[in-house]
PDB file of N, CA and C in Angstrom:
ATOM      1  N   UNK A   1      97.353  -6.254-118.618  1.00  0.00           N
ATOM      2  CA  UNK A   1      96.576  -5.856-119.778  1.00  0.00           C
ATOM      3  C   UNK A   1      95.102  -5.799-119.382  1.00  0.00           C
ATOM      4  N   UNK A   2      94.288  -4.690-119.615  1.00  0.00           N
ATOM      5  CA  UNK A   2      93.152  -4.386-119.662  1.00  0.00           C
ATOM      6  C   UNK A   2      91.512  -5.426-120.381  1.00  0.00           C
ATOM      7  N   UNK A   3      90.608  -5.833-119.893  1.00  0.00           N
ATOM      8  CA  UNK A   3      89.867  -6.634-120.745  1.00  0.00           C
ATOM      9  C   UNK A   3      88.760  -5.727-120.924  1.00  0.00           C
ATOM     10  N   UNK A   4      88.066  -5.501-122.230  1.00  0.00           N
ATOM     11  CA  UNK A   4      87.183  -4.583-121.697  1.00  0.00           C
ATOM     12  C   UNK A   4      85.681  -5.640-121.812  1.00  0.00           C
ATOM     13  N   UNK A   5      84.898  -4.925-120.588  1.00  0.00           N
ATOM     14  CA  UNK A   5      83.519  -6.188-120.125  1.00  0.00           C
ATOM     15  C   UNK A   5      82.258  -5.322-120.101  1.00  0.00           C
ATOM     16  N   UNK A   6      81.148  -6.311-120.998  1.00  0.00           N
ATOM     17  CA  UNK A   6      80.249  -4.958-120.932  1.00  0.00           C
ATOM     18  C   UNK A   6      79.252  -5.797-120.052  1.00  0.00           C
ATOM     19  N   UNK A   7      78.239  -4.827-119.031  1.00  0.00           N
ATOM     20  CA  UNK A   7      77.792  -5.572-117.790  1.00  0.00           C
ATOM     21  C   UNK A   7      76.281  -5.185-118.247  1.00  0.00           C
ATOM     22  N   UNK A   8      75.511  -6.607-118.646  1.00  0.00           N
ATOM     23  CA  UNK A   8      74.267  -6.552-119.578  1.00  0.00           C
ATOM     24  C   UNK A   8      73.032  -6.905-118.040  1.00  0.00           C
ATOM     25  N   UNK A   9      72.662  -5.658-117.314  1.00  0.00           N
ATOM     26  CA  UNK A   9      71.686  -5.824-115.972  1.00  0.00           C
ATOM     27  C   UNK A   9      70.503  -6.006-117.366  1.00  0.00           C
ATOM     28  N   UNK A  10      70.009  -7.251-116.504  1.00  0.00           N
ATOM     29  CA  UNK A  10      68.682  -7.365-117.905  1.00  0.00           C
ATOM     30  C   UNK A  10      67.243  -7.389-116.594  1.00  0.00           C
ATOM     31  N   UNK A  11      67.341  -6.841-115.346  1.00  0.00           N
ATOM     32  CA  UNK A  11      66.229  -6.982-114.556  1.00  0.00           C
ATOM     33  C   UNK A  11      66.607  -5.300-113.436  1.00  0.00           C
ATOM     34  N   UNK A  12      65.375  -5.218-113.028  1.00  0.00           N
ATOM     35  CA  UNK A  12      65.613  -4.136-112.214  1.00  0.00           C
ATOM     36  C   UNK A  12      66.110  -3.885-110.784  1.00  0.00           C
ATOM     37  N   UNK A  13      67.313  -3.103-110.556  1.00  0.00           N
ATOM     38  CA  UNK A  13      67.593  -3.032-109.043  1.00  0.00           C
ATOM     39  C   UNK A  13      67.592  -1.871-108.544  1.00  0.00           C
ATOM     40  N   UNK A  14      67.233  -1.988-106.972  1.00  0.00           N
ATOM     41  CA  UNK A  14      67.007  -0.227-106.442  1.00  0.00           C
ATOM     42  C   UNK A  14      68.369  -0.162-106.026  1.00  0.00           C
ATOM     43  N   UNK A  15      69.860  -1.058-105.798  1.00  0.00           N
ATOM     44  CA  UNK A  15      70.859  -0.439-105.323  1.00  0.00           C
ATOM     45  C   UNK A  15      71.862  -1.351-105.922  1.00  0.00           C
ATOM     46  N   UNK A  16      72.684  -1.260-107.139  1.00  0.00           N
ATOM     47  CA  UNK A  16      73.657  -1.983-107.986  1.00  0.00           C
ATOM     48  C   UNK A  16      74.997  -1.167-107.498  1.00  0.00           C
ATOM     49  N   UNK A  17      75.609  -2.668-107.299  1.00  0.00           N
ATOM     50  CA  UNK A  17      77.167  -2.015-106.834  1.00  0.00           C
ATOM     51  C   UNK A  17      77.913  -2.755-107.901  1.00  0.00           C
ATOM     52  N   UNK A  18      78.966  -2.505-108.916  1.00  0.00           N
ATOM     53  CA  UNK A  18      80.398  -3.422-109.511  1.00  0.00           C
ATOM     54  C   UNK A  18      81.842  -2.731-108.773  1.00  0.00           C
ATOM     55  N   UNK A  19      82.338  -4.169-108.308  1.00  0.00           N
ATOM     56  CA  UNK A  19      83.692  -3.702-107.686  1.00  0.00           C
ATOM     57  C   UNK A  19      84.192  -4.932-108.233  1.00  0.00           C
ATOM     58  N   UNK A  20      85.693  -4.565-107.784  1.00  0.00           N
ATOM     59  CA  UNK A  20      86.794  -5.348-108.002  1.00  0.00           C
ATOM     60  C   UNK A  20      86.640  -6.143-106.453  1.00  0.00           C
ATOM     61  N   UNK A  21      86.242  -6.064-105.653  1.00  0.00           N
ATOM     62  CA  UNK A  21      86.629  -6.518-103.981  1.00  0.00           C
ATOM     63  C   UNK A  21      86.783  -5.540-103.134  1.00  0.00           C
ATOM     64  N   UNK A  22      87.301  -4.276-103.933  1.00  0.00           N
ATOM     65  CA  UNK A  22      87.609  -3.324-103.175  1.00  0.00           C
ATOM     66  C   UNK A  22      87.289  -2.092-103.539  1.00  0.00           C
ATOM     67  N   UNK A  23      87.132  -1.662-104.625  1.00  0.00           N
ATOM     68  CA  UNK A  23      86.460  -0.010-105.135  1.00  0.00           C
ATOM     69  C   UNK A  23      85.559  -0.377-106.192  1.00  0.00           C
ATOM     70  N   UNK A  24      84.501   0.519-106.503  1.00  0.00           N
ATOM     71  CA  UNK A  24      83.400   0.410-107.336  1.00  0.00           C
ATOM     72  C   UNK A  24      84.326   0.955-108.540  1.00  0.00           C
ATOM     73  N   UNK A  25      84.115   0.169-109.554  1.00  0.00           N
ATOM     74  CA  UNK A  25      84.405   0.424-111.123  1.00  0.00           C
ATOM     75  C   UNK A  25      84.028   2.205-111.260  1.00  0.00           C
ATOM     76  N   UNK A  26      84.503   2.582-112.128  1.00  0.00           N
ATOM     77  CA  UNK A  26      83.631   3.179-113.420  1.00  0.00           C
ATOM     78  C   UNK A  26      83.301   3.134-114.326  1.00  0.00           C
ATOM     79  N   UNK A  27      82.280   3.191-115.281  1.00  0.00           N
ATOM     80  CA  UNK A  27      82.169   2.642-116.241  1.00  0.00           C
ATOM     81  C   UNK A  27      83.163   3.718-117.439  1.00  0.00           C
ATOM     82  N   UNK A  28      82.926   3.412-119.076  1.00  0.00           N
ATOM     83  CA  UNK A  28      83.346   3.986-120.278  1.00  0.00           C
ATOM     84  C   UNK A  28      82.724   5.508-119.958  1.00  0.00           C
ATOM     85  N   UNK A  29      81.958   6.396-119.281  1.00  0.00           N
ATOM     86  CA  UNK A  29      81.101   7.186-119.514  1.00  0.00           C
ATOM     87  C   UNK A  29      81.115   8.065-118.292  1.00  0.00           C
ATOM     88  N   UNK A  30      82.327   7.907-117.242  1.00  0.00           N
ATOM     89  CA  UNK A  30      82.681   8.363-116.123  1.00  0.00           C
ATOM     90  C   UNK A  30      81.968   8.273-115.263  1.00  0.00           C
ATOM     91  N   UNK A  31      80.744   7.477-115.452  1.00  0.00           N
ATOM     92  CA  UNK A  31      79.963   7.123-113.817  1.00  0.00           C
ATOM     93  C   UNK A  31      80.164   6.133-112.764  1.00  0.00           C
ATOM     94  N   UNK A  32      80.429   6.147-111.771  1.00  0.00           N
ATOM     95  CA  UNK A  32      80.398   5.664-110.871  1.00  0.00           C
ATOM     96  C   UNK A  32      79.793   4.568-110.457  1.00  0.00           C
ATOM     97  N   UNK A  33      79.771   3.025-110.568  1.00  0.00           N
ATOM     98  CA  UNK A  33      78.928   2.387-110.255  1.00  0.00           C
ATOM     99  C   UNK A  33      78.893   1.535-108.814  1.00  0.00           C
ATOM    100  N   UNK A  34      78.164   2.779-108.479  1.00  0.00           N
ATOM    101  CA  UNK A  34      77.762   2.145-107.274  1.00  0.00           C
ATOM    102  C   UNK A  34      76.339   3.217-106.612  1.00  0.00           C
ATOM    103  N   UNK A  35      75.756   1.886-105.441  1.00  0.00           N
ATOM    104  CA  UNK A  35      74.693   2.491-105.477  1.00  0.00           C
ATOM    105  C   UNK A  35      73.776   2.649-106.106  1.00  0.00           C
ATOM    106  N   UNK A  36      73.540   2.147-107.505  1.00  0.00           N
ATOM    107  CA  UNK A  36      72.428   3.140-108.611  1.00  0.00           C
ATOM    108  C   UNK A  36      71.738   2.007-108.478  1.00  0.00           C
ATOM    109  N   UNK A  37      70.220   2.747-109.204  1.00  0.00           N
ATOM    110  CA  UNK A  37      68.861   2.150-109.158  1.00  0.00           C
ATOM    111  C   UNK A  37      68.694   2.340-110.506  1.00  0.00           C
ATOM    112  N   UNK A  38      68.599   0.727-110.864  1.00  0.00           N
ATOM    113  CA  UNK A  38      68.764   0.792-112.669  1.00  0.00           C
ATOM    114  C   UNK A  38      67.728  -0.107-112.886  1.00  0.00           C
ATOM    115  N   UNK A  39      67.352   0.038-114.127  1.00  0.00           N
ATOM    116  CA  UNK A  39      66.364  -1.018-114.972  1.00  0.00           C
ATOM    117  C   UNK A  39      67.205  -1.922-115.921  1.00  0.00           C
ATOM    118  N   UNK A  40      66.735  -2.276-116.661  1.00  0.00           N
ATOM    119  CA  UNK A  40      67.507  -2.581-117.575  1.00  0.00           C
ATOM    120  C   UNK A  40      68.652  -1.673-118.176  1.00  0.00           C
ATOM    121  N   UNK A  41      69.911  -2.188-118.770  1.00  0.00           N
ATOM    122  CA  UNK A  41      70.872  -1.041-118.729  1.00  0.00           C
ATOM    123  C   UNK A  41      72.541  -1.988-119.096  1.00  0.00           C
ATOM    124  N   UNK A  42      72.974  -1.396-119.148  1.00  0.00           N
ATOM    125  CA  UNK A  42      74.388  -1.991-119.896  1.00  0.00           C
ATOM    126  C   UNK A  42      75.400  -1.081-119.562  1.00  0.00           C
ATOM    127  N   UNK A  43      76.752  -1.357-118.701  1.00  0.00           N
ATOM    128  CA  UNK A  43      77.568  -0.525-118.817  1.00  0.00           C
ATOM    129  C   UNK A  43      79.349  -1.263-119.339  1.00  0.00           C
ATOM    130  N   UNK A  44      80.320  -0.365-119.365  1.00  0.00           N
ATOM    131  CA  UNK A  44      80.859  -1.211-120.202  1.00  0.00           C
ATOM    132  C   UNK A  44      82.016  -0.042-119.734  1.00  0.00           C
ATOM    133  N   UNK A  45      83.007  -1.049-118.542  1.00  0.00           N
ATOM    134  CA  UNK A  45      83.782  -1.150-118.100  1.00  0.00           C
ATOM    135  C   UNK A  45      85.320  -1.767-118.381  1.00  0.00           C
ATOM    136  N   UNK A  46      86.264  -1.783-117.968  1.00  0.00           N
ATOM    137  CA  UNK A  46      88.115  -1.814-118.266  1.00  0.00           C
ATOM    138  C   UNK A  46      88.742  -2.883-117.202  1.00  0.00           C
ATOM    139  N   UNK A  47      88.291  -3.920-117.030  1.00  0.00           N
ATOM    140  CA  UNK A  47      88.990  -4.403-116.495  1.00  0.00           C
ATOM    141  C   UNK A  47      90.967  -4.978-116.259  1.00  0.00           C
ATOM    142  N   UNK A  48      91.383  -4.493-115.096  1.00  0.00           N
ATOM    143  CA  UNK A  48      93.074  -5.032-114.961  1.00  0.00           C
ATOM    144  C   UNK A  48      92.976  -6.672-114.168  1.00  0.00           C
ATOM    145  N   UNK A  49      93.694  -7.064-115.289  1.00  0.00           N
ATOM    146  CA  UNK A  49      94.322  -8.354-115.275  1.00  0.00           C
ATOM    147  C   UNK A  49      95.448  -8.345-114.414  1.00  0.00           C
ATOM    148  N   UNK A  50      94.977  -9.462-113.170  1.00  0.00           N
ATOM    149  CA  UNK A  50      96.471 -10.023-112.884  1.00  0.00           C
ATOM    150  C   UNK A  50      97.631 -10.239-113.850  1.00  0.00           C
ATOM    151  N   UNK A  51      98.708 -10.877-112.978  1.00  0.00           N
ATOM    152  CA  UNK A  51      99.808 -11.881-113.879  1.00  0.00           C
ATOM    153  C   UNK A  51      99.200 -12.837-114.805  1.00  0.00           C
ATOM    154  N   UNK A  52      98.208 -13.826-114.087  1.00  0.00           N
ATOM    155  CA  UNK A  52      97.930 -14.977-114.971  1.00  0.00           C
ATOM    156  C   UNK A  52      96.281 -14.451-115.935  1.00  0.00           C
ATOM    157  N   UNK A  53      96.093 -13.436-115.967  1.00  0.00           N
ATOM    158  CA  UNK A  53      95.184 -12.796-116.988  1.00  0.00           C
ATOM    159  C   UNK A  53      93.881 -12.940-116.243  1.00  0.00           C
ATOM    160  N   UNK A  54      93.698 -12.851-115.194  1.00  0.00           N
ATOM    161  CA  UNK A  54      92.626 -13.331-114.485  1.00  0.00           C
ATOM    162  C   UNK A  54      92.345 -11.863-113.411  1.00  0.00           C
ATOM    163  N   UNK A  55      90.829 -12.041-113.405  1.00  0.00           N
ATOM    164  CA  UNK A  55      90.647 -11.048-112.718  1.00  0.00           C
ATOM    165  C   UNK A  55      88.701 -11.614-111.767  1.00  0.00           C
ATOM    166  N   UNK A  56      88.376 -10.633-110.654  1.00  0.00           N
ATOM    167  CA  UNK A  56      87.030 -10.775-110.363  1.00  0.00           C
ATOM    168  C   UNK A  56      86.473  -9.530-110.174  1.00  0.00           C
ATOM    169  N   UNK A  57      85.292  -9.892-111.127  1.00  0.00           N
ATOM    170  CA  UNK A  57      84.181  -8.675-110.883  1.00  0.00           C
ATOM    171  C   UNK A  57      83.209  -8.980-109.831  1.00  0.00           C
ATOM    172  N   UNK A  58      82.668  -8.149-109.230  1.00  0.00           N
ATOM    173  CA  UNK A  58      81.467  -8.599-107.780  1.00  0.00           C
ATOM    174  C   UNK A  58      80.359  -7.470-108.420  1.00  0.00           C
ATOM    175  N   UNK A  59      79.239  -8.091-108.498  1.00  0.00           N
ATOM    176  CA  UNK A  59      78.121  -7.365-108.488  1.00  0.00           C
ATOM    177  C   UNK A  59      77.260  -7.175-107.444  1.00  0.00           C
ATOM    178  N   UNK A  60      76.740  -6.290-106.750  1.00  0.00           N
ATOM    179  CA  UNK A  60      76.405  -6.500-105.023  1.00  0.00           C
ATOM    180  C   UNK A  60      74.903  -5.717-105.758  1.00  0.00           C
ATOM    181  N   UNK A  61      73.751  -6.473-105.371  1.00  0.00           N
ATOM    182  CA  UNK A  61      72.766  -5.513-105.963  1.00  0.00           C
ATOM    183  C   UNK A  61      71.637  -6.151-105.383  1.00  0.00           C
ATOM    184  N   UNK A  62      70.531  -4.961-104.908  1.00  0.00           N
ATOM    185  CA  UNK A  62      69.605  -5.183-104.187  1.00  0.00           C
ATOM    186  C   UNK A  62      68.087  -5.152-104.747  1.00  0.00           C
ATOM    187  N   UNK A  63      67.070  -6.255-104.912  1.00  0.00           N
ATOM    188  CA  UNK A  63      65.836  -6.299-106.174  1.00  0.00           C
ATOM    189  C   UNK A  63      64.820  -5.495-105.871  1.00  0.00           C
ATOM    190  N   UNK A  64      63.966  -5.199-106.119  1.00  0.00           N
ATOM    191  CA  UNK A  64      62.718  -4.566-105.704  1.00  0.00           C
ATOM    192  C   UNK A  64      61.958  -4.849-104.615  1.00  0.00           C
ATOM    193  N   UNK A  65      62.444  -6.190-104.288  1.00  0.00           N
ATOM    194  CA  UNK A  65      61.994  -6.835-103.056  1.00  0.00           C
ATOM    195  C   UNK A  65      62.913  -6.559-101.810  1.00  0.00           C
ATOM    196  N   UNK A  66      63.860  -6.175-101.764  1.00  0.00           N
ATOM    197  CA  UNK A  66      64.663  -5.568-101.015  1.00  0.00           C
ATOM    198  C   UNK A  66      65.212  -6.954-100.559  1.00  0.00           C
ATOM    199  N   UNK A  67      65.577  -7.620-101.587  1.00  0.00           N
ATOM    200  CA  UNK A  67      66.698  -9.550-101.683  1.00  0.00           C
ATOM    201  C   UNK A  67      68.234  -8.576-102.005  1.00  0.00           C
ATOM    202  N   UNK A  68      68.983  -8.915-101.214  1.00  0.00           N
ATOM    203  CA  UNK A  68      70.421  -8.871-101.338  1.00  0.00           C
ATOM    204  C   UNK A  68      71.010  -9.689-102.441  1.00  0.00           C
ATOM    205  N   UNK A  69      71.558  -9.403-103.351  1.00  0.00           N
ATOM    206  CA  UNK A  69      72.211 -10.532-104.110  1.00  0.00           C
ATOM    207  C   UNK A  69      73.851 -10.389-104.505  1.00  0.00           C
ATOM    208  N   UNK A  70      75.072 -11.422-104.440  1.00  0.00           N
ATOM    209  CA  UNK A  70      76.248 -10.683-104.499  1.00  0.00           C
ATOM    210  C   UNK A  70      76.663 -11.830-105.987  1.00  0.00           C
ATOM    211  N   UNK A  71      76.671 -11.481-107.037  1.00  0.00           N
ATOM    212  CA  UNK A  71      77.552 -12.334-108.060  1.00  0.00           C
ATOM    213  C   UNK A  71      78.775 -11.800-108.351  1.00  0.00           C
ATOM    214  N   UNK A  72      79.710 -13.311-108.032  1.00  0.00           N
ATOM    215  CA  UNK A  72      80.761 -13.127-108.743  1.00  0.00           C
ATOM    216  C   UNK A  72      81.074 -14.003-110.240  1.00  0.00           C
ATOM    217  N   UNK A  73      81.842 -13.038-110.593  1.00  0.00           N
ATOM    218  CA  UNK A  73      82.280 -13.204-112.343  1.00  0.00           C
ATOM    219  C   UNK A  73      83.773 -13.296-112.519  1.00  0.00           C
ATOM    220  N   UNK A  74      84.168 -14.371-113.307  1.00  0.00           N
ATOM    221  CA  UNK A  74      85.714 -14.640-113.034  1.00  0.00           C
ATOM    222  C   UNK A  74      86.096 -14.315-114.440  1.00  0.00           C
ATOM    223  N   UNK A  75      86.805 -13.151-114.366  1.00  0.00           N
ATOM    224  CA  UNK A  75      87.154 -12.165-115.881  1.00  0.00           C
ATOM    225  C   UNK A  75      88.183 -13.291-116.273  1.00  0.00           C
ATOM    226  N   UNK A  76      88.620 -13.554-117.928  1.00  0.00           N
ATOM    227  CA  UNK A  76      87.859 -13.375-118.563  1.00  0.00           C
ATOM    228  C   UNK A  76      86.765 -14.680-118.953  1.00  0.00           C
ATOM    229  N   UNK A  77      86.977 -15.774-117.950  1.00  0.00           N
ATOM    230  CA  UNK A  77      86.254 -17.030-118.205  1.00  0.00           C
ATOM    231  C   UNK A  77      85.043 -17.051-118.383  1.00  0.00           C
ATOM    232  N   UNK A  78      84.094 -16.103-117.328  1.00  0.00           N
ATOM    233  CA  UNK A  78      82.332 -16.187-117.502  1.00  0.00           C
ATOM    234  C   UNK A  78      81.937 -15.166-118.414  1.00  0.00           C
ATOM    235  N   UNK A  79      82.873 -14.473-119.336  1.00  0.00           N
ATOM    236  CA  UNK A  79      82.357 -13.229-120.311  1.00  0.00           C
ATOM    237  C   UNK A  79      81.807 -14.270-121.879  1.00  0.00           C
ATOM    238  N   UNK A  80      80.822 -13.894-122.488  1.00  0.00           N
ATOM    239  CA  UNK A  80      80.302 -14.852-123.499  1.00  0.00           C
ATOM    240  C   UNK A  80      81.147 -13.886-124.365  1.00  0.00           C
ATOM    241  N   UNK A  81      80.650 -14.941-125.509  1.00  0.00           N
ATOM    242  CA  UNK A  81      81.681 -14.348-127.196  1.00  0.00           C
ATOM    243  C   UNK A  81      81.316 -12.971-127.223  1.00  0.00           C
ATOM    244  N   UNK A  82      80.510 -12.009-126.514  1.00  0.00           N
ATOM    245  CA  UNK A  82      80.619 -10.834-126.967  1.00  0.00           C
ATOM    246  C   UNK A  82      81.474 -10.063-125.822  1.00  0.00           C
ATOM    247  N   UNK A  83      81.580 -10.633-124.888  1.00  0.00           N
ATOM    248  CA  UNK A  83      82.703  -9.729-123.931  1.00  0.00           C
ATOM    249  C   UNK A  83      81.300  -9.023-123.202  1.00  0.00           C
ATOM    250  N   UNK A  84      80.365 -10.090-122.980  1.00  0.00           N
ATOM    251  CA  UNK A  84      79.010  -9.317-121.630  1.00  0.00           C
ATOM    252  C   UNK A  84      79.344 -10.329-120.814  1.00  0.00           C
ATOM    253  N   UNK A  85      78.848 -10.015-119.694  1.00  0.00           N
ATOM    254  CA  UNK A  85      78.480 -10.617-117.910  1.00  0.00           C
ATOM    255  C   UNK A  85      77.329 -10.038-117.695  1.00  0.00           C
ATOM    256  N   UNK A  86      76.431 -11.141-117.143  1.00  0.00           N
ATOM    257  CA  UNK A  86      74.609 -10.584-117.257  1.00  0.00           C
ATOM    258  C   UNK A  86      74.394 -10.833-115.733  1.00  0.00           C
ATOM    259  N   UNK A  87      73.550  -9.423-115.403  1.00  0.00           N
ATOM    260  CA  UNK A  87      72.938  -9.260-114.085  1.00  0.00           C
ATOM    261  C   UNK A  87      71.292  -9.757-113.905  1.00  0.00           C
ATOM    262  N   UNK A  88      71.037 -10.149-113.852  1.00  0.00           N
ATOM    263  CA  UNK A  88      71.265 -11.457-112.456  1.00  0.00           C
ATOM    264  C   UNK A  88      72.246 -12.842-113.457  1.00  0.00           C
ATOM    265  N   UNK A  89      72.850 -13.197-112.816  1.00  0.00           N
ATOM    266  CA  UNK A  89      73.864 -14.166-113.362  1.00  0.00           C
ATOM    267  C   UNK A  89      73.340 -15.333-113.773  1.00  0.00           C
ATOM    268  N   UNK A  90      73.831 -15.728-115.083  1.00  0.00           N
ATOM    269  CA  UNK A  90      72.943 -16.771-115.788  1.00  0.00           C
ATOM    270  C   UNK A  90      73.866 -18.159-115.841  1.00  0.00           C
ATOM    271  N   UNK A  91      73.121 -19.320-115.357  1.00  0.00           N
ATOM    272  CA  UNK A  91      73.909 -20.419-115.872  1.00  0.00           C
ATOM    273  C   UNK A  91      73.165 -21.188-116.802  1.00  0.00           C
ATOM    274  N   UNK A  92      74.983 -21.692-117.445  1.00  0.00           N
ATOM    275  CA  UNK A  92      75.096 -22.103-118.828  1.00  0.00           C
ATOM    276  C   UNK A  92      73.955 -22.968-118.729  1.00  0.00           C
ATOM    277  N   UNK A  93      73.670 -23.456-120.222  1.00  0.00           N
ATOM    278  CA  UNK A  93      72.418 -24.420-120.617  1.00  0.00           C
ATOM    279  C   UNK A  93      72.927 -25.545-120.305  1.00  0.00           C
ATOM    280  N   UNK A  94      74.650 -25.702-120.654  1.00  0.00           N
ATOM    281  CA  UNK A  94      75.431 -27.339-120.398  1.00  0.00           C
ATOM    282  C   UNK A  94      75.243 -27.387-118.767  1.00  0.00           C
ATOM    283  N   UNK A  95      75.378 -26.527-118.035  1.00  0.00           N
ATOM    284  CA  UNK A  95      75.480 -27.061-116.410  1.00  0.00           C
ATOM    285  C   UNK A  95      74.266 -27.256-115.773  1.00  0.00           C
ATOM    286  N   UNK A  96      72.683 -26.782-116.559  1.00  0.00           N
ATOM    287  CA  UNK A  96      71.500 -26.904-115.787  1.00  0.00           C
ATOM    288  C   UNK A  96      71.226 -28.474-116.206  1.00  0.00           C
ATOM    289  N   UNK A  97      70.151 -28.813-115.070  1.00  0.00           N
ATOM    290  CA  UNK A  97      70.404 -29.864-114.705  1.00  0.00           C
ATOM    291  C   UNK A  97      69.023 -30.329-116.011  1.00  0.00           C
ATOM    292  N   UNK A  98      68.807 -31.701-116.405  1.00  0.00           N
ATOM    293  CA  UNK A  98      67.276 -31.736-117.670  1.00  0.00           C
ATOM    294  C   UNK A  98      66.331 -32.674-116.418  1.00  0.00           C
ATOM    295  N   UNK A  99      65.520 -32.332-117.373  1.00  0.00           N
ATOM    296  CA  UNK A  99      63.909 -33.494-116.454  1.00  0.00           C
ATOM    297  C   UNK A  99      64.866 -34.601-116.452  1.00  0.00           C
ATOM    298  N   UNK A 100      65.167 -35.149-117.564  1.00  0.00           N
ATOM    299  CA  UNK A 100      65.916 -36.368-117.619  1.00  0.00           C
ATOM    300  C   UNK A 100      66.929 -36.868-116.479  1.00  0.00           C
ATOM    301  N   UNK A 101      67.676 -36.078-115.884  1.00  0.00           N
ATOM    302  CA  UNK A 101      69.231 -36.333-114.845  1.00  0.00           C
ATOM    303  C   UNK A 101      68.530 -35.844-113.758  1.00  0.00           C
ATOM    304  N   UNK A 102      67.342 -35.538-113.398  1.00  0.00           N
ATOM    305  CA  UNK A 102      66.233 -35.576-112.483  1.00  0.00           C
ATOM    306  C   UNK A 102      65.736 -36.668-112.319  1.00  0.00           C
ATOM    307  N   UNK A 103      64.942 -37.884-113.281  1.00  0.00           N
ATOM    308  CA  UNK A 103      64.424 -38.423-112.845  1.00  0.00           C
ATOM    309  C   UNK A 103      65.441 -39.839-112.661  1.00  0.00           C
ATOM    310  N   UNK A 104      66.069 -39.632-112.932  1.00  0.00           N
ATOM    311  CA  UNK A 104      67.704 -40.557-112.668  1.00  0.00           C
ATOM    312  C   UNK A 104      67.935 -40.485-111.479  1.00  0.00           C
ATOM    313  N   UNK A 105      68.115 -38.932-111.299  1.00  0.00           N
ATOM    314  CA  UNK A 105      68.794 -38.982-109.441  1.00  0.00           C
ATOM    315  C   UNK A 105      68.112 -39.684-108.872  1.00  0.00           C
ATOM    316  N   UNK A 106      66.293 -39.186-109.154  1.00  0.00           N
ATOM    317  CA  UNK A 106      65.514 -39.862-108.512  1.00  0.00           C
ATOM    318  C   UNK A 106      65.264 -41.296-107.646  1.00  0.00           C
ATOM    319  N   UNK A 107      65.284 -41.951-109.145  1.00  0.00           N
ATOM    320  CA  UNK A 107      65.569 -43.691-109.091  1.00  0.00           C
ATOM    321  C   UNK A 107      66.561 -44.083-108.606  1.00  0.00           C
ATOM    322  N   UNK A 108      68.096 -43.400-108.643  1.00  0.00           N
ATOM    323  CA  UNK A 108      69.184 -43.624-107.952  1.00  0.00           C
ATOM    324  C   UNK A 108      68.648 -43.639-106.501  1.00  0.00           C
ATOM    325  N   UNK A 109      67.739 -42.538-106.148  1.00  0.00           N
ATOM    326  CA  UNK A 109      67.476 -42.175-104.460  1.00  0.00           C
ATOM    327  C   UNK A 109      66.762 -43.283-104.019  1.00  0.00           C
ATOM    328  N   UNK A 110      65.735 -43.466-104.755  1.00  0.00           N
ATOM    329  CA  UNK A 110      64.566 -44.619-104.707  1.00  0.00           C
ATOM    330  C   UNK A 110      65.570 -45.699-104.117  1.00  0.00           C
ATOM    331  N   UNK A 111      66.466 -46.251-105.308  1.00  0.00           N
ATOM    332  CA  UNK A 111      67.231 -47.712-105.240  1.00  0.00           C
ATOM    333  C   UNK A 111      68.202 -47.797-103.796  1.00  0.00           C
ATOM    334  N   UNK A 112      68.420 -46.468-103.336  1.00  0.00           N
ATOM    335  CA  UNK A 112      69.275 -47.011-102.708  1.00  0.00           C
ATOM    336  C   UNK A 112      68.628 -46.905-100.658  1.00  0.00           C
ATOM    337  N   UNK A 113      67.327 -45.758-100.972  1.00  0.00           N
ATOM    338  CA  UNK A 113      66.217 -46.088-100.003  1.00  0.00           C
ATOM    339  C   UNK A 113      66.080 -47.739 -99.554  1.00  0.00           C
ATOM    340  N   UNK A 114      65.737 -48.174-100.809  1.00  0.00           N
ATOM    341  CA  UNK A 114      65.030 -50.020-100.473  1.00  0.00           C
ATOM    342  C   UNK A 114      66.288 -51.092 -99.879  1.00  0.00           C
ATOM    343  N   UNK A 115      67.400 -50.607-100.712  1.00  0.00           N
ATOM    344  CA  UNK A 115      68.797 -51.521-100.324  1.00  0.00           C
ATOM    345  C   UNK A 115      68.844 -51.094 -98.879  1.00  0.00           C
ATOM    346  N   UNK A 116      68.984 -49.818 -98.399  1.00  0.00           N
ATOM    347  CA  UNK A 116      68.942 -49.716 -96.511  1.00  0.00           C
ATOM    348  C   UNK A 116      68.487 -50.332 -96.324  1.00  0.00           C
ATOM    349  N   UNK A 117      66.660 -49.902 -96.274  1.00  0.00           N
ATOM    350  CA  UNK A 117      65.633 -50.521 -95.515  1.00  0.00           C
ATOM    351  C   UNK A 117      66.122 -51.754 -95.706  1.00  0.00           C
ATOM    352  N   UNK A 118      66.184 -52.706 -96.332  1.00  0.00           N
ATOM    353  CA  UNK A 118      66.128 -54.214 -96.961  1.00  0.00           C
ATOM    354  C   UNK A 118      67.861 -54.759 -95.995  1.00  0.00           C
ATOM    355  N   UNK A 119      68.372 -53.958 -95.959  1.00  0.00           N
ATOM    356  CA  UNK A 119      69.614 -54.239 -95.060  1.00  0.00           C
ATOM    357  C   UNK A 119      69.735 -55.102 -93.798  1.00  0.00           C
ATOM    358  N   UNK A 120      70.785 -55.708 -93.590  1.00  0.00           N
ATOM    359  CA  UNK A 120      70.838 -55.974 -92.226  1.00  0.00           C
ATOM    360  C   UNK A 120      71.203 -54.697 -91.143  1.00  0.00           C
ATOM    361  N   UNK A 121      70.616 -54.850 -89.868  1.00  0.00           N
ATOM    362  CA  UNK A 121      70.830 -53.564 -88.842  1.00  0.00           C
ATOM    363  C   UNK A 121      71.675 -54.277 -87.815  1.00  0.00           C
TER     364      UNK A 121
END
């Protein structure tokens, strides 16, 4: 069964590729995606599902700075409630890390610096 995924590029690239691993998509609109030099832009593609409903999209796309970048997207798990996948790839607010679990690691690093040093050798 088919998922359909709409691919929300919210920054500019001089060379955007979407494949499966192995051939560049097309989008709803019969173009070809691959290669293109896009700005902001949205296309909105058909993805085929394995057996277990699972599929990967690869975005291969190159910035203005001429930075290589390759994201992968694991259909349909990283699509948000509207059925988008965003170029450059965004992580969730739950998995970034806060000042707070920063200055934790920190003190964790600190505490366990002094216990070495303070060690027998």
């Amino acid at each position: 069964m088919p998922c359909d995924v709409t691919i929300d590029v919210t920054e500019a690239f001089t060379a955007l590729t979407v494949d499966d691993g192995l051939s560049p998509y097309v989008d709803k609109n019969n173009q070809k995606l691959e290669n293109l030099a896009v700005g902001p832009a949205t296309f909105d593609i058909s993805v085929a599902l394995d057996s277990k409903n699972e599929a990967m999209v690869f975005v291969r796309a190159t910035d203005a700075k001429s930075t290589k970048w390759i994201f992968k997207y694991s259909i349909p798990d990283e699509l948000d409630g509207g059925g988008r996948i965003y170029v450059p790839k965004r992580v969730p607010t739950s998995q970034a890390a806060s000042q707070a679990d920063l200055d934790k690691l920190a003190q964790e690093v600190e505490s366990l610096k002094e216990s070495i040093a303070g060690g027998p050798r």
